[in-house]
PDB file of N, CA and C in Angstrom:
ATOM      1  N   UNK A   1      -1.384 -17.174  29.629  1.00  0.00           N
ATOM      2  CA  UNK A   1      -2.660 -17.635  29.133  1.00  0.00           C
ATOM      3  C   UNK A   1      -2.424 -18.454  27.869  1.00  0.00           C
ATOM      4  N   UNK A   2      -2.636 -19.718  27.839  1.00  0.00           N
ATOM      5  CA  UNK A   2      -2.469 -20.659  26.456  1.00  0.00           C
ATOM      6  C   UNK A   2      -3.502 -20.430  26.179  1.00  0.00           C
ATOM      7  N   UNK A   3      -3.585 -20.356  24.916  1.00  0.00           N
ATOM      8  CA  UNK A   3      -4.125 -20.022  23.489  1.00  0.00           C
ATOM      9  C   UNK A   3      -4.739 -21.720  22.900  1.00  0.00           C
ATOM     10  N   UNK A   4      -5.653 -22.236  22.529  1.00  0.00           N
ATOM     11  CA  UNK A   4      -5.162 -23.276  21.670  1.00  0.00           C
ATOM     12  C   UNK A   4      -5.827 -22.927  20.088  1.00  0.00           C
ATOM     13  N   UNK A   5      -6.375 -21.930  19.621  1.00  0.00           N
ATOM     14  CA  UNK A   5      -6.584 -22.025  18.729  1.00  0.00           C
ATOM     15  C   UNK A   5      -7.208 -20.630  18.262  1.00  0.00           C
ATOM     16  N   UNK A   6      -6.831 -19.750  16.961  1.00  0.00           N
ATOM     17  CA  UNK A   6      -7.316 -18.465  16.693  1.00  0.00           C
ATOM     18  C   UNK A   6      -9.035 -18.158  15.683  1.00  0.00           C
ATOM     19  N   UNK A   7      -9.617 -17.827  16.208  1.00  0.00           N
ATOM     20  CA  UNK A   7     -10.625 -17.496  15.423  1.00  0.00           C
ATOM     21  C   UNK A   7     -10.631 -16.039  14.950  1.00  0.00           C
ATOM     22  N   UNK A   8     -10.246 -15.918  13.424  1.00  0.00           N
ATOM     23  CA  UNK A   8     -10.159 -14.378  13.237  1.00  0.00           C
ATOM     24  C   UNK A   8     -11.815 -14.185  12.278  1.00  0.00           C
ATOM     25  N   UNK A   9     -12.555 -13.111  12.701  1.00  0.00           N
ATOM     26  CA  UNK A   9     -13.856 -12.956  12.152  1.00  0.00           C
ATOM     27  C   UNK A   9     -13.697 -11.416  11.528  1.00  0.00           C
ATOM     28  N   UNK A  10     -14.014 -11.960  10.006  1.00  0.00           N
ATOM     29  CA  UNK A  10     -14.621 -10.050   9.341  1.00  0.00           C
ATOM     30  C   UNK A  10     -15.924 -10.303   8.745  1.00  0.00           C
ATOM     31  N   UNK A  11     -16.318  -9.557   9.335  1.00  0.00           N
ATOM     32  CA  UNK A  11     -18.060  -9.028   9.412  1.00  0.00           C
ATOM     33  C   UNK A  11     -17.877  -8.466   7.686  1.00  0.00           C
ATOM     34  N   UNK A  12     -19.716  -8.892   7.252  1.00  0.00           N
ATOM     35  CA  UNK A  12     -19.876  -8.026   5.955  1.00  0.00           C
ATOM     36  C   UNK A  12     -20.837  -8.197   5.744  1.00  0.00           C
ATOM     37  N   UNK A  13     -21.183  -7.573   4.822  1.00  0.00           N
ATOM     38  CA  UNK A  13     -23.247  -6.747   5.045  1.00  0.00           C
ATOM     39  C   UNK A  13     -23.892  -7.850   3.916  1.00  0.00           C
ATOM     40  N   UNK A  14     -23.312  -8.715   3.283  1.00  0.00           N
ATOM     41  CA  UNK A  14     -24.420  -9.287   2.224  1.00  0.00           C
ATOM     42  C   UNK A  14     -23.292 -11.051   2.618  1.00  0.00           C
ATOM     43  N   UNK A  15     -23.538 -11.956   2.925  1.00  0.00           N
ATOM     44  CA  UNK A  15     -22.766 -12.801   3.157  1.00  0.00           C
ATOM     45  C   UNK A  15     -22.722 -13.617   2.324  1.00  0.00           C
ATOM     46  N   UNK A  16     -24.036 -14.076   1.457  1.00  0.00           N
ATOM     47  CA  UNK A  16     -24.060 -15.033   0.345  1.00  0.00           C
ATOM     48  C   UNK A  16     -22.675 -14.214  -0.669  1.00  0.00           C
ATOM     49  N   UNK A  17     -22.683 -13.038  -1.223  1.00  0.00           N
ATOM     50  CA  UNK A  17     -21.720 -12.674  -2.426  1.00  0.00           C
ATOM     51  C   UNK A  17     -20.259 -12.522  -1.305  1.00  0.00           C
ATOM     52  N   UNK A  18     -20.377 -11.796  -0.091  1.00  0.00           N
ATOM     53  CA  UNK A  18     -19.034 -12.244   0.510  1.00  0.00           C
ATOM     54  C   UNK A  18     -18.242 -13.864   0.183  1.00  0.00           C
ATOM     55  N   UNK A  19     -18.877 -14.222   0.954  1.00  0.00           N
ATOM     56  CA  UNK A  19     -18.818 -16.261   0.633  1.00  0.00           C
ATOM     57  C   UNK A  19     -17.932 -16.704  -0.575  1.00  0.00           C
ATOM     58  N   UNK A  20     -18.805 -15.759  -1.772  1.00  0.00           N
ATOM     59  CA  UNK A  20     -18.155 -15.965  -3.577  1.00  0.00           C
ATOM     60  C   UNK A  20     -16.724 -15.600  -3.425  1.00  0.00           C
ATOM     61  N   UNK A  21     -16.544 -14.147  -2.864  1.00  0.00           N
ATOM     62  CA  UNK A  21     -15.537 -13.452  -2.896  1.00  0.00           C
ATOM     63  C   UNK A  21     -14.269 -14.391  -2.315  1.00  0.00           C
ATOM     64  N   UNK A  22     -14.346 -14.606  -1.016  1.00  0.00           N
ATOM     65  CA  UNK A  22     -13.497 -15.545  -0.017  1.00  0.00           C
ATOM     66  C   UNK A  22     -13.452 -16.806  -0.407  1.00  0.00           C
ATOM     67  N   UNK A  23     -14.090 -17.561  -1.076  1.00  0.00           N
ATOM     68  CA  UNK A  23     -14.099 -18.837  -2.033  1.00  0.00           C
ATOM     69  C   UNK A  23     -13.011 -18.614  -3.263  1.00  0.00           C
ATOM     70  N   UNK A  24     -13.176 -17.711  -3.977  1.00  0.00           N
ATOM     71  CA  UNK A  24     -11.580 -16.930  -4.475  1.00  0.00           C
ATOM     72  C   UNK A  24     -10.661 -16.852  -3.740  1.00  0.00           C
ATOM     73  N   UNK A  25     -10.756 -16.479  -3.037  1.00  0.00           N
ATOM     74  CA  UNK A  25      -9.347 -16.155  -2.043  1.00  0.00           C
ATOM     75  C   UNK A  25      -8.915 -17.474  -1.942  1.00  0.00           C
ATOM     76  N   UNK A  26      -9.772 -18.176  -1.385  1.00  0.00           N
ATOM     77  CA  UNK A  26      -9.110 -19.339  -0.853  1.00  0.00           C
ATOM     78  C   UNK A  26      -9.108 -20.222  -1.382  1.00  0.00           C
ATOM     79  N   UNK A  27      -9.820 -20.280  -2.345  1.00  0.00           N
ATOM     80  CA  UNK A  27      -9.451 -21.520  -3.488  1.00  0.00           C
ATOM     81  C   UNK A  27     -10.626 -22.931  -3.443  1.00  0.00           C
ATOM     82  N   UNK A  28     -11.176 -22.352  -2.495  1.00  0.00           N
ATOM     83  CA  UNK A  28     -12.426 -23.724  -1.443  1.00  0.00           C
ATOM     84  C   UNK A  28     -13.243 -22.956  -1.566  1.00  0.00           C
ATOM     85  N   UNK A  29     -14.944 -23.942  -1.086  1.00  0.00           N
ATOM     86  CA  UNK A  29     -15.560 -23.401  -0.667  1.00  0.00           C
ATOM     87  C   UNK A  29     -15.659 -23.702   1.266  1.00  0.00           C
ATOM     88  N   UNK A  30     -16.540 -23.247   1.973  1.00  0.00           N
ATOM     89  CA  UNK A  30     -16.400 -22.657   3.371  1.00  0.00           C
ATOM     90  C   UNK A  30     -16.565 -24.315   3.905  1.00  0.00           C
ATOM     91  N   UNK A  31     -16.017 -24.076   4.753  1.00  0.00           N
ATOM     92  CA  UNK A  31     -15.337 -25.851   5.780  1.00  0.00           C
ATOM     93  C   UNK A  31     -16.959 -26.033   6.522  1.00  0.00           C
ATOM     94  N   UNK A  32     -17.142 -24.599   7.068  1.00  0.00           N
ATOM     95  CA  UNK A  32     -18.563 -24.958   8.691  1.00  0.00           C
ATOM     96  C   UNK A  32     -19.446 -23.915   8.132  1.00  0.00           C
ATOM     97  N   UNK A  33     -21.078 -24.044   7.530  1.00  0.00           N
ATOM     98  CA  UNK A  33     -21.849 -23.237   7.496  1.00  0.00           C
ATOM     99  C   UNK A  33     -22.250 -23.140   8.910  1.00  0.00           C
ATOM    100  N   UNK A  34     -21.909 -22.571   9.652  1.00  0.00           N
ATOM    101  CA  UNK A  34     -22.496 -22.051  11.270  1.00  0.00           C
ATOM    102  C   UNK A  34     -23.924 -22.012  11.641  1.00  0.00           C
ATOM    103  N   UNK A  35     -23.932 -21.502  10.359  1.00  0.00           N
ATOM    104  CA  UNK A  35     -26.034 -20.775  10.995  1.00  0.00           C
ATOM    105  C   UNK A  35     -26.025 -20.117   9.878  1.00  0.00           C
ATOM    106  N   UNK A  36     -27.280 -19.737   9.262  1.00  0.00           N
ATOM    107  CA  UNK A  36     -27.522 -18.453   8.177  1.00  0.00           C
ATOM    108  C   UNK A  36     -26.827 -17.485   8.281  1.00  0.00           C
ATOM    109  N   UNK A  37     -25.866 -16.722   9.509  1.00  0.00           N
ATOM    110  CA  UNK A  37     -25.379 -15.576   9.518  1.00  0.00           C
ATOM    111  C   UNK A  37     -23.827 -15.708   9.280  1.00  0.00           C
ATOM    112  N   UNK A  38     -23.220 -16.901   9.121  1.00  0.00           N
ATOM    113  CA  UNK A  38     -22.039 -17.306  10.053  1.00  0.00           C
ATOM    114  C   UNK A  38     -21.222 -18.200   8.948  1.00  0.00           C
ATOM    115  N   UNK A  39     -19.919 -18.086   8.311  1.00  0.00           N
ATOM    116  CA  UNK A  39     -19.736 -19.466   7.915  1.00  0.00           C
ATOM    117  C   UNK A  39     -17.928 -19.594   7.832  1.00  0.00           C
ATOM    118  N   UNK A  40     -17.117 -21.059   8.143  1.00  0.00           N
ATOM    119  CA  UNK A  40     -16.151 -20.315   8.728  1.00  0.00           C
ATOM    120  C   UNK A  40     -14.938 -21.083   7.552  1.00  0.00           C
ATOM    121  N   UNK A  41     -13.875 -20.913   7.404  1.00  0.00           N
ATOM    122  CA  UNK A  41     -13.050 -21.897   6.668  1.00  0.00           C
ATOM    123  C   UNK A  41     -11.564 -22.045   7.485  1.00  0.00           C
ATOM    124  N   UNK A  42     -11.272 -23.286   7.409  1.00  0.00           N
ATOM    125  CA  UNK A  42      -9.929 -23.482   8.444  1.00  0.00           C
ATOM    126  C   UNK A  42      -8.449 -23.325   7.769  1.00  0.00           C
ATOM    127  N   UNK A  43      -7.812 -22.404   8.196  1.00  0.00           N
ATOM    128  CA  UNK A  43      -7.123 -21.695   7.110  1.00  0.00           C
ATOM    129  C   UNK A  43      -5.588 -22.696   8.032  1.00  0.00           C
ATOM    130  N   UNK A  44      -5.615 -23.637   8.990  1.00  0.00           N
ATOM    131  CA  UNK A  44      -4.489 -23.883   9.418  1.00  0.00           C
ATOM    132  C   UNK A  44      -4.806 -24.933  10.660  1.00  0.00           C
ATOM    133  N   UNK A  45      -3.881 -25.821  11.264  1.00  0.00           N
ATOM    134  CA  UNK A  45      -4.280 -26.485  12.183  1.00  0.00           C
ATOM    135  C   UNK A  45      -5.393 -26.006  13.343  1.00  0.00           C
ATOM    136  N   UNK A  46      -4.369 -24.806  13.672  1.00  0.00           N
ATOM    137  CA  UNK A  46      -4.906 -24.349  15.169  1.00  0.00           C
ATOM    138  C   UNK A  46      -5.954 -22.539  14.720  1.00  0.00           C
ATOM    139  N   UNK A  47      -5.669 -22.474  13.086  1.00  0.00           N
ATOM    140  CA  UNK A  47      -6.320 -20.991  12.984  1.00  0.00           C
ATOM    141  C   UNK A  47      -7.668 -21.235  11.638  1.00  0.00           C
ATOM    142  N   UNK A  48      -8.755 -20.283  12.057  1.00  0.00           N
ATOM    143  CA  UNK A  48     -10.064 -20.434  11.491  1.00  0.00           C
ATOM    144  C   UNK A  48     -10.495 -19.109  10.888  1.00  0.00           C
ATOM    145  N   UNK A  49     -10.902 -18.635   9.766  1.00  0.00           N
ATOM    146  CA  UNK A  49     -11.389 -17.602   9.377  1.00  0.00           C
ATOM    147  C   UNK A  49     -12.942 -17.371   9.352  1.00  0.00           C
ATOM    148  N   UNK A  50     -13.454 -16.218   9.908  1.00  0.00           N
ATOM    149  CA  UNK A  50     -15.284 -16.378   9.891  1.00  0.00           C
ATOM    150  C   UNK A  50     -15.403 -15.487   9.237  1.00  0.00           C
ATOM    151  N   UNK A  51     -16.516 -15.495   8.497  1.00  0.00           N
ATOM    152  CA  UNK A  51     -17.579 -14.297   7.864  1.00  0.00           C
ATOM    153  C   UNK A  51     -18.483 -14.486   8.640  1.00  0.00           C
ATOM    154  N   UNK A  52     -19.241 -13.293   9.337  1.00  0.00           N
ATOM    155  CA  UNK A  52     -20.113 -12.814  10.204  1.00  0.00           C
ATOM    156  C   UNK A  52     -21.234 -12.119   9.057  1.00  0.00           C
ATOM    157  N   UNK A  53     -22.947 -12.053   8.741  1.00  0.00           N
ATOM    158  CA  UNK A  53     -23.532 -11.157   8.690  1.00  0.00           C
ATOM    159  C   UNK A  53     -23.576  -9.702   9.609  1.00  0.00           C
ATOM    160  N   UNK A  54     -23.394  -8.487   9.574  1.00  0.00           N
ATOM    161  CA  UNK A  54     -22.887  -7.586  10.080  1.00  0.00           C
ATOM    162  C   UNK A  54     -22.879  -6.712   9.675  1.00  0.00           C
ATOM    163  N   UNK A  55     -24.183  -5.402   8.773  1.00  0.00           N
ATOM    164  CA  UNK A  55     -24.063  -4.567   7.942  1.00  0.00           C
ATOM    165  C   UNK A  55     -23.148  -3.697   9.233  1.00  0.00           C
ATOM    166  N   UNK A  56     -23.294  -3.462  10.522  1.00  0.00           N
ATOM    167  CA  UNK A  56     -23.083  -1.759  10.912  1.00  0.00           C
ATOM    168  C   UNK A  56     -21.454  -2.539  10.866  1.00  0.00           C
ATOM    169  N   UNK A  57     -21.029  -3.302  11.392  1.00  0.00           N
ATOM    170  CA  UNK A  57     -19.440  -3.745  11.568  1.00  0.00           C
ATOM    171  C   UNK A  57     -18.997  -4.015  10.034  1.00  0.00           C
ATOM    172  N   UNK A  58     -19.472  -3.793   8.767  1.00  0.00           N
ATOM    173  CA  UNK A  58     -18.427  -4.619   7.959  1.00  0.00           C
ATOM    174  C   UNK A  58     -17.889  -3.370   7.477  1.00  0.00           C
ATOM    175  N   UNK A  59     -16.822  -3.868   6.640  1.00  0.00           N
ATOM    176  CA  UNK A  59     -15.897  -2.974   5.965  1.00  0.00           C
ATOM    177  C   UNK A  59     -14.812  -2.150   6.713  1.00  0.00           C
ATOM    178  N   UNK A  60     -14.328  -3.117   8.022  1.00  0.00           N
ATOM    179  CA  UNK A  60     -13.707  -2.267   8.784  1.00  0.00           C
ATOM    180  C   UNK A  60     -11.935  -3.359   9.304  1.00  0.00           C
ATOM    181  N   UNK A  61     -12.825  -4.424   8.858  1.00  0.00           N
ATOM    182  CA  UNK A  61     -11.965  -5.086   9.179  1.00  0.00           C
ATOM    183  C   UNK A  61      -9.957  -5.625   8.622  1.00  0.00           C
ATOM    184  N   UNK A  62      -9.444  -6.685   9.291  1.00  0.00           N
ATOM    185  CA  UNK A  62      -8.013  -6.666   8.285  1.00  0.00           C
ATOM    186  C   UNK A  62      -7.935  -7.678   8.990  1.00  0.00           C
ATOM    187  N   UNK A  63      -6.945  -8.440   7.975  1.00  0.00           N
ATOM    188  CA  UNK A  63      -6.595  -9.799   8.193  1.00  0.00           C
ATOM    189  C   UNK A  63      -5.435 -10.179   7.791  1.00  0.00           C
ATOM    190  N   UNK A  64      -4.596 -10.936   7.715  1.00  0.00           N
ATOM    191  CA  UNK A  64      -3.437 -10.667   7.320  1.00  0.00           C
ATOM    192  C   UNK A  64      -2.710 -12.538   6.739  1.00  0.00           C
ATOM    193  N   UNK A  65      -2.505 -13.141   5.517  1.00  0.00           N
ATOM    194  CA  UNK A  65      -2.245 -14.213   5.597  1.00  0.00           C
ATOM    195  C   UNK A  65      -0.724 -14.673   5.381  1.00  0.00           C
ATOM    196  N   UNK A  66       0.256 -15.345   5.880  1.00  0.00           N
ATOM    197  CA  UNK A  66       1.701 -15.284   5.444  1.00  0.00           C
ATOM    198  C   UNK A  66       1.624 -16.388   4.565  1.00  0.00           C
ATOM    199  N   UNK A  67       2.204 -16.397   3.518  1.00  0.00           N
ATOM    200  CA  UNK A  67       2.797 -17.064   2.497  1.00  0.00           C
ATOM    201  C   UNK A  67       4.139 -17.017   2.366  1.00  0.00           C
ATOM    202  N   UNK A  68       4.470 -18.205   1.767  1.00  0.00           N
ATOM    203  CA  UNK A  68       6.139 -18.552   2.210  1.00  0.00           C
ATOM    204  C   UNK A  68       6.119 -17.971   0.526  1.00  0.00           C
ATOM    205  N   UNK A  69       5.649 -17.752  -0.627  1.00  0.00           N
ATOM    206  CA  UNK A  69       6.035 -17.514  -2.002  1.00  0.00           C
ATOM    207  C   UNK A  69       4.747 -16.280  -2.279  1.00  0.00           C
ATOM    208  N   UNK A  70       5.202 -14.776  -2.571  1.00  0.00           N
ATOM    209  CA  UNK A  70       4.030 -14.417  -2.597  1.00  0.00           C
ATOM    210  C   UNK A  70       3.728 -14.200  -4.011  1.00  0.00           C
ATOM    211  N   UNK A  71       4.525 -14.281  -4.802  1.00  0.00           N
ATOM    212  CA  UNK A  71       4.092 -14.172  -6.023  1.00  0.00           C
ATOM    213  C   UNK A  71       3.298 -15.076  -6.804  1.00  0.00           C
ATOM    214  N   UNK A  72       3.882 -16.363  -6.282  1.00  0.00           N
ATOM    215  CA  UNK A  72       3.033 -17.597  -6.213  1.00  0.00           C
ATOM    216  C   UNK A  72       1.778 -17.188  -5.992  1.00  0.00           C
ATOM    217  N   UNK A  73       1.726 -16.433  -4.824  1.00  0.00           N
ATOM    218  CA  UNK A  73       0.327 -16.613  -4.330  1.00  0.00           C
ATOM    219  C   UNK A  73      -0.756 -15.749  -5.254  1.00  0.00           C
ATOM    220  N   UNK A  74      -0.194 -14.792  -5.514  1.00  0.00           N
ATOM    221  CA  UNK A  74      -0.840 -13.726  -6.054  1.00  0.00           C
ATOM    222  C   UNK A  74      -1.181 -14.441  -7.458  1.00  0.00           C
ATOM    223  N   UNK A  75      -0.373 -15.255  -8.262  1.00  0.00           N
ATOM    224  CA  UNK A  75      -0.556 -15.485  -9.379  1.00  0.00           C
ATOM    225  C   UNK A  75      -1.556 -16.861  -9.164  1.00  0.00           C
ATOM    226  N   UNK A  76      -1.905 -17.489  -8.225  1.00  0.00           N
ATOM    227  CA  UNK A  76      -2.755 -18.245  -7.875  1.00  0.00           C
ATOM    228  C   UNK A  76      -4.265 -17.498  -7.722  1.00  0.00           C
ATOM    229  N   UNK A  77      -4.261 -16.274  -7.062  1.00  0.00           N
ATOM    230  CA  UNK A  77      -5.626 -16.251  -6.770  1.00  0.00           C
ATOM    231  C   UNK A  77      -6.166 -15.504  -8.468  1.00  0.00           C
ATOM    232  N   UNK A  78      -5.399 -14.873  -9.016  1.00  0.00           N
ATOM    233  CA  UNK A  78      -5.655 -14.325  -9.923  1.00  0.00           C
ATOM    234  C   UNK A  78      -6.251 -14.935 -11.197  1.00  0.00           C
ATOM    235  N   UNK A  79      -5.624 -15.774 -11.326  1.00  0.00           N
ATOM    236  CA  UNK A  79      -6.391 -17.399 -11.665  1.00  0.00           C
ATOM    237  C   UNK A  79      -7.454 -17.362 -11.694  1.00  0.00           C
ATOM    238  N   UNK A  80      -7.945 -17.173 -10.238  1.00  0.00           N
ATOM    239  CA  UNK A  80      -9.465 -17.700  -9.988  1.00  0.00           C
ATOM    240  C   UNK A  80     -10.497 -15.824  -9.600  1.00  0.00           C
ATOM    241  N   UNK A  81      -9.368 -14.960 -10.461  1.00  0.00           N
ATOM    242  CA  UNK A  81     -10.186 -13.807 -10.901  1.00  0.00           C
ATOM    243  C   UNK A  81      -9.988 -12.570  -9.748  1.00  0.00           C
ATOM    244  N   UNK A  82      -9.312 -12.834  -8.728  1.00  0.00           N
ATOM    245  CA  UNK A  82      -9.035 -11.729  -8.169  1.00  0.00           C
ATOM    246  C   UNK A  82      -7.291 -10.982  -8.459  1.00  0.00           C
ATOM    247  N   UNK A  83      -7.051 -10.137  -8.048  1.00  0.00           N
ATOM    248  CA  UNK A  83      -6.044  -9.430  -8.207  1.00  0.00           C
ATOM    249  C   UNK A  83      -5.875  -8.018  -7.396  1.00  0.00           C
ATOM    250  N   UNK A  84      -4.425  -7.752  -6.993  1.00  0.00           N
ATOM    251  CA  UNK A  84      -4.244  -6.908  -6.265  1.00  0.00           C
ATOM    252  C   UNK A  84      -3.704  -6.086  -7.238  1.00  0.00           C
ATOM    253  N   UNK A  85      -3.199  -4.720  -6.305  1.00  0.00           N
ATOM    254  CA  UNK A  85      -3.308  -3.516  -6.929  1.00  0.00           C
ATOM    255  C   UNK A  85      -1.664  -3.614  -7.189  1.00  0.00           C
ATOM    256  N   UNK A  86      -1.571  -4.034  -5.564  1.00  0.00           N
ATOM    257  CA  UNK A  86       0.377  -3.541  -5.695  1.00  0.00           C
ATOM    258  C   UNK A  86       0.858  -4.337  -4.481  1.00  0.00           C
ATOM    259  N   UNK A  87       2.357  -4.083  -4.797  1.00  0.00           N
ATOM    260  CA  UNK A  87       3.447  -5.266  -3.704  1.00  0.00           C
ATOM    261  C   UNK A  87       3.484  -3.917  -2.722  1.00  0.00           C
ATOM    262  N   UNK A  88       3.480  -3.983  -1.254  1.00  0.00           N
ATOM    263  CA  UNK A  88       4.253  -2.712  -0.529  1.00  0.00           C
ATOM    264  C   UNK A  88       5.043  -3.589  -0.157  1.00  0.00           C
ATOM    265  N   UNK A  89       6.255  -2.769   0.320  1.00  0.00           N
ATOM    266  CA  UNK A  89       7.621  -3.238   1.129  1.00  0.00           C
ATOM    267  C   UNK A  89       7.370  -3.005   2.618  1.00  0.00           C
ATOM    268  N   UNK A  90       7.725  -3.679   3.226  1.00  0.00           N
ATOM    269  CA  UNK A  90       7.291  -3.464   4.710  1.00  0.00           C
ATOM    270  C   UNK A  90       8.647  -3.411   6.057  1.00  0.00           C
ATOM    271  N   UNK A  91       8.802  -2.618   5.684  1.00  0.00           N
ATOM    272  CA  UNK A  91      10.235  -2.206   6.286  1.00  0.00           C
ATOM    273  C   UNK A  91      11.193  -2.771   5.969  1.00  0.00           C
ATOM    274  N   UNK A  92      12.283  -3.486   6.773  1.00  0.00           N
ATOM    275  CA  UNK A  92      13.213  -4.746   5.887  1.00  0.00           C
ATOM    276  C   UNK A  92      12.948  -5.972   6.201  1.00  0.00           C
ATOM    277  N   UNK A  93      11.799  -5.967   6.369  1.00  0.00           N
ATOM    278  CA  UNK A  93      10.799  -7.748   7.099  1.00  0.00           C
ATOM    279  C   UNK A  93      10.103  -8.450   5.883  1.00  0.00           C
ATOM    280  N   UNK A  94       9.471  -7.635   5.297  1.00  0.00           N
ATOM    281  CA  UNK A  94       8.887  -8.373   4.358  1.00  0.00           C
ATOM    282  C   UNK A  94       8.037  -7.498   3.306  1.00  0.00           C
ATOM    283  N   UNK A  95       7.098  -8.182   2.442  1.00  0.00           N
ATOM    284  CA  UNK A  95       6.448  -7.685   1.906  1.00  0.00           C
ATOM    285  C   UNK A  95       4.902  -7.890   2.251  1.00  0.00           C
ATOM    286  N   UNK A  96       3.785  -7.188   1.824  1.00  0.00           N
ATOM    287  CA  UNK A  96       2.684  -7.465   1.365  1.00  0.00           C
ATOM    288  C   UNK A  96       1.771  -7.197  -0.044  1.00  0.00           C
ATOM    289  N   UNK A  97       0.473  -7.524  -0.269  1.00  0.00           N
ATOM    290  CA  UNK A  97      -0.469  -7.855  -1.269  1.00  0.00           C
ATOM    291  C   UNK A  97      -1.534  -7.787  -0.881  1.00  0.00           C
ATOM    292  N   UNK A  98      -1.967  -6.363  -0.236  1.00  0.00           N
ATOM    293  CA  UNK A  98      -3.513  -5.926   0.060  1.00  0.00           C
ATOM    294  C   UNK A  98      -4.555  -6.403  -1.063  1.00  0.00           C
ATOM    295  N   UNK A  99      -5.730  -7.108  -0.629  1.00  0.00           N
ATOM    296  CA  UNK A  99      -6.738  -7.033  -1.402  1.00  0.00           C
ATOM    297  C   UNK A  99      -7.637  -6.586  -0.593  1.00  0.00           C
ATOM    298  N   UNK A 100      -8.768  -6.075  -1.377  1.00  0.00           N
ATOM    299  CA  UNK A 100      -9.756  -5.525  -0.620  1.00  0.00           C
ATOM    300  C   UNK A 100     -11.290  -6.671  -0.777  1.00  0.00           C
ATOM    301  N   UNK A 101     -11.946  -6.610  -0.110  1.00  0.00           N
ATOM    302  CA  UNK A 101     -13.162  -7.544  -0.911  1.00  0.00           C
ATOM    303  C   UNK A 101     -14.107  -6.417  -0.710  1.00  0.00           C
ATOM    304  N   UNK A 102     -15.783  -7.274  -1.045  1.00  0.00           N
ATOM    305  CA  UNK A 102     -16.785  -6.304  -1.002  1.00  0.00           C
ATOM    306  C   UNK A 102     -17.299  -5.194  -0.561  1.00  0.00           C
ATOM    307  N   UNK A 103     -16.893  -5.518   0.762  1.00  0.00           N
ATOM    308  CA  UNK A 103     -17.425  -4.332   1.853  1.00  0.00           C
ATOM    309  C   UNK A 103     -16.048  -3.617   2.304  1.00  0.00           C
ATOM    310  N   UNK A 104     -15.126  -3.370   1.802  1.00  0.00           N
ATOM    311  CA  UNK A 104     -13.601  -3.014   2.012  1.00  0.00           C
ATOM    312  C   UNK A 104     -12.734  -3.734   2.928  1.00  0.00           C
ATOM    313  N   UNK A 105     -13.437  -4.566   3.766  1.00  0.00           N
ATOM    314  CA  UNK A 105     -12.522  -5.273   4.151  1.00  0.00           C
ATOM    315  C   UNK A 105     -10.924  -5.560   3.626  1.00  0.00           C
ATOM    316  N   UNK A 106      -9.690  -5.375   4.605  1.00  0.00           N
ATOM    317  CA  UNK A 106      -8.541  -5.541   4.006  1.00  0.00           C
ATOM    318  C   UNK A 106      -7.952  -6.770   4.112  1.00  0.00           C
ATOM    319  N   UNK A 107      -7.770  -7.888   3.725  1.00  0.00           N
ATOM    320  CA  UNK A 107      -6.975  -9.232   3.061  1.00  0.00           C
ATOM    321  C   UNK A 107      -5.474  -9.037   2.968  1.00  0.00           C
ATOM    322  N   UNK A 108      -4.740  -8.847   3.412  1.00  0.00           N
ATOM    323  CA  UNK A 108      -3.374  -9.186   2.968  1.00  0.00           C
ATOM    324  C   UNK A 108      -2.525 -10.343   2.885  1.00  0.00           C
ATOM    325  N   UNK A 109      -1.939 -10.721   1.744  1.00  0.00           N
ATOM    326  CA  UNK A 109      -1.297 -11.623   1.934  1.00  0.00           C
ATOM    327  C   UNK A 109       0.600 -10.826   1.730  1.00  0.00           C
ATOM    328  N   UNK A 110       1.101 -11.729   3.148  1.00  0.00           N
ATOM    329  CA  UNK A 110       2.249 -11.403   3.808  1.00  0.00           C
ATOM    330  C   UNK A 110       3.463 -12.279   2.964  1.00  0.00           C
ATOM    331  N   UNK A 111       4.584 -11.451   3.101  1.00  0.00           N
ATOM    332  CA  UNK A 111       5.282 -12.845   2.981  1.00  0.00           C
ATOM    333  C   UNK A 111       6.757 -12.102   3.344  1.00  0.00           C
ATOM    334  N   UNK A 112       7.468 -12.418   4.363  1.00  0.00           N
ATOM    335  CA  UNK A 112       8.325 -12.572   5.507  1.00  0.00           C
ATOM    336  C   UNK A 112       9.684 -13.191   5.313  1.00  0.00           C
ATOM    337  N   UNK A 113      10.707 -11.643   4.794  1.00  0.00           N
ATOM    338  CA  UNK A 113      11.527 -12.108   3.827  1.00  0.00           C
ATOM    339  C   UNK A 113      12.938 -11.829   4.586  1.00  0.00           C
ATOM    340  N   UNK A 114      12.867 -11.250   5.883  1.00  0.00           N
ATOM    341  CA  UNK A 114      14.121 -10.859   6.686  1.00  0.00           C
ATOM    342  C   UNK A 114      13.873 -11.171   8.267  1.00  0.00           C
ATOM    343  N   UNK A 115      14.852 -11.237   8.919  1.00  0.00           N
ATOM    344  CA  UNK A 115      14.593 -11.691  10.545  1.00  0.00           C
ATOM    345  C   UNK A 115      14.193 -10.210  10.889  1.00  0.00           C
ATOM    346  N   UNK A 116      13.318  -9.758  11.994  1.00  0.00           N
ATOM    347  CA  UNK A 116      12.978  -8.656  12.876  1.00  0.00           C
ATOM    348  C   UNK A 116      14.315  -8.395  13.858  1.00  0.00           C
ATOM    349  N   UNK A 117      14.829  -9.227  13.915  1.00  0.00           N
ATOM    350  CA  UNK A 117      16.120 -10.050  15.344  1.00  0.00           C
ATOM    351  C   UNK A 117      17.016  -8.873  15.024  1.00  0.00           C
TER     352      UNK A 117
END
């Protein structure tokens, strides 16, 4: 089954202050307002991130972003006022940089420091 393109969606119960939150993250504001419920940002050629309005689904979700520098990254978003708690080690593959946003949703940014092979 070809694939041509990923839409990853996390639901959250107030979307205007979500929006603020993920506008941090990403440094932009949102690429496609969809509809009042809906708004999406294109995080890559073929991959798209959505915020959904969604009180019973939010806060459940995870997402996961790879960065080739994560300290970089971390010291980038922090910048613009967010910040994580802590680095985990992730077996001998890599690391991550959980953030959480409003509704707990989990954010990680990855970064992929040994072959799996």
């Amino acid at each position: 089954m070809p694939i041509d393109v990923l839409f990853a969606g996390i639901a959250v119960s107030d979307l205007d202050a979500s929006v603020g939150w993920y506008e941090q993250l990403l440094g932009r504001p949102a690429d496609i307002l969809v509809n009042p419920d809906e708004v999406m940002w294109r995080i890559g050629d073929a991959a798209w991130l959505y915020l959904v309005r969604d009180a019973h689904r939010a806060g459940h979700g995870l997402a996961a972003f790879a960065v080739p520098d994560l300290e970089a990254a971390i010291a980038e978003i922090a910048r613009r006022g967010l910040v994580t708690e802590r680095i985990e080690i992730v077996g001998t593959a890599g690391r991550k940089a959980p953030l959480v946003d409003l509704d707990g949703n989990t954010i990680s940014l990855i970064e992929v420091v040994a072959s799996t092979d």
